[in-house]
N, C-alpha and C. Protein backbone atom coordinates (compact mmCIF):
# COMPACT_ATOMS: atom_id res chain seq x y z
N UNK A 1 -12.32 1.93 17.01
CA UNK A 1 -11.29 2.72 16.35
C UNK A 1 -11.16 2.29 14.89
N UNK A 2 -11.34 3.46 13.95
CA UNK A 2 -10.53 3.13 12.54
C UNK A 2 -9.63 2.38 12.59
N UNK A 3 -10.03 1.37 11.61
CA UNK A 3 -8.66 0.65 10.74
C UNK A 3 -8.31 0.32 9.50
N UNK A 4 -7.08 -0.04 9.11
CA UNK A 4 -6.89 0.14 7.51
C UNK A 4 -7.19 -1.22 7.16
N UNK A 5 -8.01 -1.50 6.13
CA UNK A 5 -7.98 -2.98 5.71
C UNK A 5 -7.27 -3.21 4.46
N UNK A 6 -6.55 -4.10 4.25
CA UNK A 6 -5.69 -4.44 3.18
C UNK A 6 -6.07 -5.69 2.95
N UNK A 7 -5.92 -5.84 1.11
CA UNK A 7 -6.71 -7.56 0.24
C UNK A 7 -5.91 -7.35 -0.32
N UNK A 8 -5.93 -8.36 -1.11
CA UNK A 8 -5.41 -8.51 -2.59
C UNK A 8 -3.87 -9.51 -2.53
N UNK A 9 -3.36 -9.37 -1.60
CA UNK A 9 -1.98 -10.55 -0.95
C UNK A 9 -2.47 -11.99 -1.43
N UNK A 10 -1.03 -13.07 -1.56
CA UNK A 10 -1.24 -14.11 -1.84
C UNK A 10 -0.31 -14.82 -2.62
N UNK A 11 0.17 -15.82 -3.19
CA UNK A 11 0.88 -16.26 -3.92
C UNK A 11 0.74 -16.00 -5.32
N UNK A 12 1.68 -15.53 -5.79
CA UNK A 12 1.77 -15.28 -7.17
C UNK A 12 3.64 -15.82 -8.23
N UNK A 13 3.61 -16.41 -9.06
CA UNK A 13 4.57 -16.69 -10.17
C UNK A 13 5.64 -15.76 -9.71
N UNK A 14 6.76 -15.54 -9.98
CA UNK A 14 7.41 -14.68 -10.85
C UNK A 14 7.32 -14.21 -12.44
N UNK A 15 7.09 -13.13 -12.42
CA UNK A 15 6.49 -12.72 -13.50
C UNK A 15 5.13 -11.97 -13.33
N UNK A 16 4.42 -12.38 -12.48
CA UNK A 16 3.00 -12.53 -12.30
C UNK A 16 2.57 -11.23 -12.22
N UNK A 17 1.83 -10.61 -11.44
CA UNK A 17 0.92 -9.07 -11.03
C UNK A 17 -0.07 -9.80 -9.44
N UNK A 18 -0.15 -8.31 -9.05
CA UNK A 18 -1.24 -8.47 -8.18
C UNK A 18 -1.39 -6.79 -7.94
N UNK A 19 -2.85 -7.21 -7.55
CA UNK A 19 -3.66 -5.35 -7.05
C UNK A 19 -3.43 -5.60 -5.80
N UNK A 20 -3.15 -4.99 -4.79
CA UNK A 20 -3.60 -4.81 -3.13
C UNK A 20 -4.25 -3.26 -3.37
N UNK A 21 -5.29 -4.15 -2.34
CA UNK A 21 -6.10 -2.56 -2.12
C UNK A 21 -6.18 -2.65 -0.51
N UNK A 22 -6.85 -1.06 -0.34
CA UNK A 22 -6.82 -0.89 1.21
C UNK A 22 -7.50 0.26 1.50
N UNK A 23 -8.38 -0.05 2.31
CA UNK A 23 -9.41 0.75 3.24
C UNK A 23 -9.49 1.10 4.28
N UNK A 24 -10.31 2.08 4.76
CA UNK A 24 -10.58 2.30 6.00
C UNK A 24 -11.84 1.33 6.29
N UNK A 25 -11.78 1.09 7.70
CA UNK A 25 -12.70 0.23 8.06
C UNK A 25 -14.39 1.04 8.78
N UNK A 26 -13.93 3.15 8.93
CA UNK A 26 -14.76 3.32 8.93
C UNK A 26 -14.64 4.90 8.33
N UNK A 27 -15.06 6.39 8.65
CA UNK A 27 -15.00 7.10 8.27
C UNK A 27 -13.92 7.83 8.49
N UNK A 28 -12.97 8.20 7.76
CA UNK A 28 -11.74 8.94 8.16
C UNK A 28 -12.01 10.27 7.98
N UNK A 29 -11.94 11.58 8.48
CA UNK A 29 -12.22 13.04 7.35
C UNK A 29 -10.65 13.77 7.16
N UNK A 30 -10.25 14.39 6.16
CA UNK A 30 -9.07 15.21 6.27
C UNK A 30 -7.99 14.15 6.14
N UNK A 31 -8.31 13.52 5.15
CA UNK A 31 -7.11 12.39 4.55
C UNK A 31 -6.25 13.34 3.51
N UNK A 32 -4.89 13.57 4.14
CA UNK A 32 -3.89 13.98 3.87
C UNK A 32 -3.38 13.52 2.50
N UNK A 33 -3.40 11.89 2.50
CA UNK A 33 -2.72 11.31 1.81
C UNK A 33 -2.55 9.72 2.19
N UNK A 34 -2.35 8.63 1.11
CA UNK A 34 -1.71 7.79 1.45
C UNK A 34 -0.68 6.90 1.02
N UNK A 35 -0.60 5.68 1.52
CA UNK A 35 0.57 5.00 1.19
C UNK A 35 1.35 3.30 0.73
N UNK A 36 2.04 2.81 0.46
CA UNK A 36 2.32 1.51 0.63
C UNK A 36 3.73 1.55 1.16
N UNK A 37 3.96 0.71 1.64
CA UNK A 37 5.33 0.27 2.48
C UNK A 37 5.22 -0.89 2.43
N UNK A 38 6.35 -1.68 2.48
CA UNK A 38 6.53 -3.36 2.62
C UNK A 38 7.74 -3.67 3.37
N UNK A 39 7.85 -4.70 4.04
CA UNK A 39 8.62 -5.67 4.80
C UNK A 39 8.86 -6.84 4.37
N UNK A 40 10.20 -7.08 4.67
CA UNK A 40 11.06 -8.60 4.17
C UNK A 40 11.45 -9.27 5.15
N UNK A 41 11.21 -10.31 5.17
CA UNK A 41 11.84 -10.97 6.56
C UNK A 41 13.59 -10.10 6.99
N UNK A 42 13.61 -9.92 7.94
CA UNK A 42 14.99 -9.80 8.80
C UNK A 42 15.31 -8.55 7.85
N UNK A 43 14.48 -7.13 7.74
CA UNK A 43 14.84 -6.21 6.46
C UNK A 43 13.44 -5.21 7.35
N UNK A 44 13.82 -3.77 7.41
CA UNK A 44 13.34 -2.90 7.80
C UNK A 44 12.20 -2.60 6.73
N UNK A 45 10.87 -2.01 7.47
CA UNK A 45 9.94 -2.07 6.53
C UNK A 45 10.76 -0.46 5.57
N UNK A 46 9.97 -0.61 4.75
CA UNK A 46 10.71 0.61 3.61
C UNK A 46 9.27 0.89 2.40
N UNK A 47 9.53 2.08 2.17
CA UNK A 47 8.44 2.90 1.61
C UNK A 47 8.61 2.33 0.12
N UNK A 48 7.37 2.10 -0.74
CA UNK A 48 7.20 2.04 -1.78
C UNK A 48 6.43 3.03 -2.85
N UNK A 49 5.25 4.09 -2.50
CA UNK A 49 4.86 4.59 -2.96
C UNK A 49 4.05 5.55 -2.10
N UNK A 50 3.26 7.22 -2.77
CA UNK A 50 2.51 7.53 -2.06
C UNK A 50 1.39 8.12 -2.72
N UNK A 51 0.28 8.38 -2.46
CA UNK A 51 0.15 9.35 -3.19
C UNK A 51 -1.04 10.35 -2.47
N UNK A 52 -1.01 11.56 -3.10
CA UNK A 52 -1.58 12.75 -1.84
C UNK A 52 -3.27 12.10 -2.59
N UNK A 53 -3.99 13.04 -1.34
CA UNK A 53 -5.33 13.10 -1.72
C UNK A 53 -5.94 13.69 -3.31
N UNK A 54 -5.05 14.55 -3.74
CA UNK A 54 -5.00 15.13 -5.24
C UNK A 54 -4.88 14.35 -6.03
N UNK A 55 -4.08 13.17 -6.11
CA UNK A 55 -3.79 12.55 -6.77
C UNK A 55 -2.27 12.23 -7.41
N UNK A 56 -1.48 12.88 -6.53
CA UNK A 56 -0.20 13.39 -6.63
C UNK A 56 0.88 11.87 -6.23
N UNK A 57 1.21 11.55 -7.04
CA UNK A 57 2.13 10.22 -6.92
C UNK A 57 3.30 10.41 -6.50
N UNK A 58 4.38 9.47 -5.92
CA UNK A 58 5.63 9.64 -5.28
C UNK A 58 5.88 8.06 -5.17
N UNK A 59 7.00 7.71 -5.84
CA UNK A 59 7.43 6.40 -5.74
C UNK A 59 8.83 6.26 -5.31
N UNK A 60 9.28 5.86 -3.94
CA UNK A 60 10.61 5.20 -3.58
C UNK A 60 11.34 4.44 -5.09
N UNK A 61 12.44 4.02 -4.88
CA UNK A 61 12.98 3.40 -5.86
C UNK A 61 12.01 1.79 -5.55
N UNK A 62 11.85 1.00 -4.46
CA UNK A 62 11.45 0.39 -4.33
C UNK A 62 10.19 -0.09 -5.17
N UNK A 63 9.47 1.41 -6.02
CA UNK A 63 8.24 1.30 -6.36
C UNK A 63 8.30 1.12 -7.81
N UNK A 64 9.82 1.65 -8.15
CA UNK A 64 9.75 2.37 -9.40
C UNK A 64 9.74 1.48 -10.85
N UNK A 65 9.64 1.65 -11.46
CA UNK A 65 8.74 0.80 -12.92
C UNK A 65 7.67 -0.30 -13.03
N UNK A 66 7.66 -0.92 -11.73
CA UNK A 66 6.77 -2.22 -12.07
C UNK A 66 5.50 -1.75 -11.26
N UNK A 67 5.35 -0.86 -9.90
CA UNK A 67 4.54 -0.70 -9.54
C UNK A 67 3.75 0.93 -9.52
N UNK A 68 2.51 0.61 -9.62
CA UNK A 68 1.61 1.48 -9.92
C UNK A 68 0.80 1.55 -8.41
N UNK A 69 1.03 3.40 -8.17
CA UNK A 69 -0.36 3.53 -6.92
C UNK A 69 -1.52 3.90 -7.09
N UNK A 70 -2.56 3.91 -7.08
CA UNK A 70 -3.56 4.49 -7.17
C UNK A 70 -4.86 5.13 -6.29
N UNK A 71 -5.79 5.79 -6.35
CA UNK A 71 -6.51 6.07 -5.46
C UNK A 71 -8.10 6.44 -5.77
N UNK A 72 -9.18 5.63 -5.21
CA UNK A 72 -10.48 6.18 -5.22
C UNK A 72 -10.94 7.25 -3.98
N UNK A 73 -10.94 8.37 -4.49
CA UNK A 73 -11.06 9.08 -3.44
C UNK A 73 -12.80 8.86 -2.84
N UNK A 74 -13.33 8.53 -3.73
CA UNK A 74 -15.23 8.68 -3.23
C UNK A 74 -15.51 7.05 -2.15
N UNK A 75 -13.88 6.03 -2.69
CA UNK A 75 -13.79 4.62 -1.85
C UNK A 75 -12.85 5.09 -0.78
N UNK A 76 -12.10 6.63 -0.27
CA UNK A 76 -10.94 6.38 0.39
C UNK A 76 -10.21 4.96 0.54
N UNK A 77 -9.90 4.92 -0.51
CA UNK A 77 -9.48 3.51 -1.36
C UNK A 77 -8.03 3.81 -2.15
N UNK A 78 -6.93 3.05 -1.88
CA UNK A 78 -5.84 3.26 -2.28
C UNK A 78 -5.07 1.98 -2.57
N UNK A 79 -4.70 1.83 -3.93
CA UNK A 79 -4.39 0.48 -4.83
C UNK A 79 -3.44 0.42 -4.91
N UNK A 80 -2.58 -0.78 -5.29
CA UNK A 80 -1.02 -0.94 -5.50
C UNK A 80 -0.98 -1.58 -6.65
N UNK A 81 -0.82 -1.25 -7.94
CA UNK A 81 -0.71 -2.84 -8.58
C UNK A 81 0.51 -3.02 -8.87
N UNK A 82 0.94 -4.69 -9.01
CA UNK A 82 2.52 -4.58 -9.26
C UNK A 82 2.07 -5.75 -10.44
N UNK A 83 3.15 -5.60 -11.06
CA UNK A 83 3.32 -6.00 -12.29
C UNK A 83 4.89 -6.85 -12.40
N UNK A 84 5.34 -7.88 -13.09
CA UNK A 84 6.25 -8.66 -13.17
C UNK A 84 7.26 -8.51 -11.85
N UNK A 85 6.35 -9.13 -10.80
CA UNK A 85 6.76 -9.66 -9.46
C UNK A 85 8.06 -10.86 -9.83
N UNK A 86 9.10 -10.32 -8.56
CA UNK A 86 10.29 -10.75 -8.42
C UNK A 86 10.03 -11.59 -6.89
N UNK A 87 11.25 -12.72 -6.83
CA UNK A 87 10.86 -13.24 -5.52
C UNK A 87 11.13 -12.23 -4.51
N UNK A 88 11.97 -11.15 -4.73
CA UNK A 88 12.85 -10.30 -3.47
C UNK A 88 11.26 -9.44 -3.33
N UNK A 89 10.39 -9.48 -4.65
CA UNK A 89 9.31 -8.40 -3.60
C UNK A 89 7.92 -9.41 -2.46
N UNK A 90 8.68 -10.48 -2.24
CA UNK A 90 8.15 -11.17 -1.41
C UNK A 90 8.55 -10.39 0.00
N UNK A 91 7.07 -9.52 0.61
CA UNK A 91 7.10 -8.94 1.99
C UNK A 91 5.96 -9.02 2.52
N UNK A 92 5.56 -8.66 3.65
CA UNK A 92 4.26 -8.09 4.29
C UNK A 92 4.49 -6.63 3.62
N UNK A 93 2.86 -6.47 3.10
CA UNK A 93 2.70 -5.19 2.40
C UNK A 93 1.88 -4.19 3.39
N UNK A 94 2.30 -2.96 3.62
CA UNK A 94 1.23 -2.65 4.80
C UNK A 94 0.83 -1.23 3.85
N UNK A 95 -0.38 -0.58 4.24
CA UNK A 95 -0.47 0.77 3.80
C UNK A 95 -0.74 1.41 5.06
N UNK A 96 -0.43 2.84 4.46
CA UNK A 96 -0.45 3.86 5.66
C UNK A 96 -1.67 4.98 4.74
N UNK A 97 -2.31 5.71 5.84
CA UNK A 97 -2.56 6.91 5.61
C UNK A 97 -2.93 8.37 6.59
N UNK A 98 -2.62 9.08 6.10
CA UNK A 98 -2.32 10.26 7.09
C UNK A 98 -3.72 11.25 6.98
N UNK A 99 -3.98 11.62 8.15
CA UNK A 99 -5.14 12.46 8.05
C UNK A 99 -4.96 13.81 8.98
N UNK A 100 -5.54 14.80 8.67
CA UNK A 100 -4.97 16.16 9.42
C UNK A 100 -6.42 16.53 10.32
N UNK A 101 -7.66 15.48 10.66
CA UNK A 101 -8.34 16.18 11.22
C UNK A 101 -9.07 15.19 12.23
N UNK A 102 -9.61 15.67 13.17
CA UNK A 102 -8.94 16.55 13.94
C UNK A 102 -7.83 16.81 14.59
N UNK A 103 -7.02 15.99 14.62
CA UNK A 103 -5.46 16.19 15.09
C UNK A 103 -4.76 15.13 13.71
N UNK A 104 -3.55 15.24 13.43
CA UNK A 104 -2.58 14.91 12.82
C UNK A 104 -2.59 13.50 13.11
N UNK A 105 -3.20 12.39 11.94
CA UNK A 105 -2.72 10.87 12.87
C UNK A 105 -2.39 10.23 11.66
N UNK A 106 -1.48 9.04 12.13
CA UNK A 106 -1.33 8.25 11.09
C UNK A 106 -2.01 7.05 11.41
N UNK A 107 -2.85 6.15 10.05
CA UNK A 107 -3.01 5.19 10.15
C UNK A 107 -2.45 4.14 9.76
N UNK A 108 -2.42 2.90 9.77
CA UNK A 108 -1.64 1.98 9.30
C UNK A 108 -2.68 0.41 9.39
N UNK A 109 -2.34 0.38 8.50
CA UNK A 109 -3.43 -1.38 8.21
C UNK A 109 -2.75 -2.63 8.51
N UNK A 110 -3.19 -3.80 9.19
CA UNK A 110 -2.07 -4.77 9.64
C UNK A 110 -1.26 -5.50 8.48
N UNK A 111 -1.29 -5.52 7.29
CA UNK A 111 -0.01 -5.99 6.26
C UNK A 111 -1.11 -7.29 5.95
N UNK A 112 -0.64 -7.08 4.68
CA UNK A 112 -1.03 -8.21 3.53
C UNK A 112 0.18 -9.31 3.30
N UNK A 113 0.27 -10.68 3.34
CA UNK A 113 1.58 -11.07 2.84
C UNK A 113 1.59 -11.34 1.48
N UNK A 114 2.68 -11.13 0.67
CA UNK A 114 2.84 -11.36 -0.43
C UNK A 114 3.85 -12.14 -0.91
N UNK A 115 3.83 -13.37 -1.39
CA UNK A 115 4.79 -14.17 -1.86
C UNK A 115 5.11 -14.41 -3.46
N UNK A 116 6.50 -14.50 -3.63
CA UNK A 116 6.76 -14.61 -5.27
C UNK A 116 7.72 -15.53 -5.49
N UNK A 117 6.95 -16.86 -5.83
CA UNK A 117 7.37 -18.07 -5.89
C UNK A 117 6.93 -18.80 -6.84
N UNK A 118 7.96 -19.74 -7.61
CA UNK A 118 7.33 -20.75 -8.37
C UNK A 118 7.12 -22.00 -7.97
């Protein structure tokens, strides 16, 4: 079975940046779109960004000024970069992506952790 692979997690400053990226582990067809979401300890996971197969962006407040989504569509490859990391965006980062073929599914990658610590 397809799965989403997620890199790029790890300790970083406050202040700091990091890319997470995330893949499929094999061929997906009829990718809808995808996504990032993150989790905080004892804190419901919650949406950060999306963006369609077009290229069409959508950012939660969660996402909004420091982080950037992006997407290689020829890598079905979908990037996060964040930029002047706070300790509160210390979560498991997971991505999602949605595909319409042949039936309607969502995928989801097992979470990257991300820590923001000095």
């Amino acid at each position: 079975q397809v799965q989403l692979v997620e890199s790029g997690g790890g300790l970083v400053q406050p202040g700091g940046s990091l890319r997470l990226s995330c893949a499929p582990s094999g061929s997906i067809f009829g990718i809808n779109g995808m996504g990032w979401f993150r989790q905080a300890p004892r804190k419901q996971r919650e949406l950060i960004a999306t963006i369609t197969y077009d290229g069409l962006a959508n950012y939660a407040d969660s996402g909004k000024g420091r982080f950037t989504i992006s997407r290689d569509t020829a890598k079905n490859t979908v990037y996060l970069q964040m930029n002047s990391l706070k300790p509160e965006d210390t979560a498991v980062y997971y991505c999602s992506l949605k595909s319409d073929y042949p039936e309607t599914t969502d995928y989801w990658g097992q979470g990257t952790q991300v820590t923001v610590s000095s």
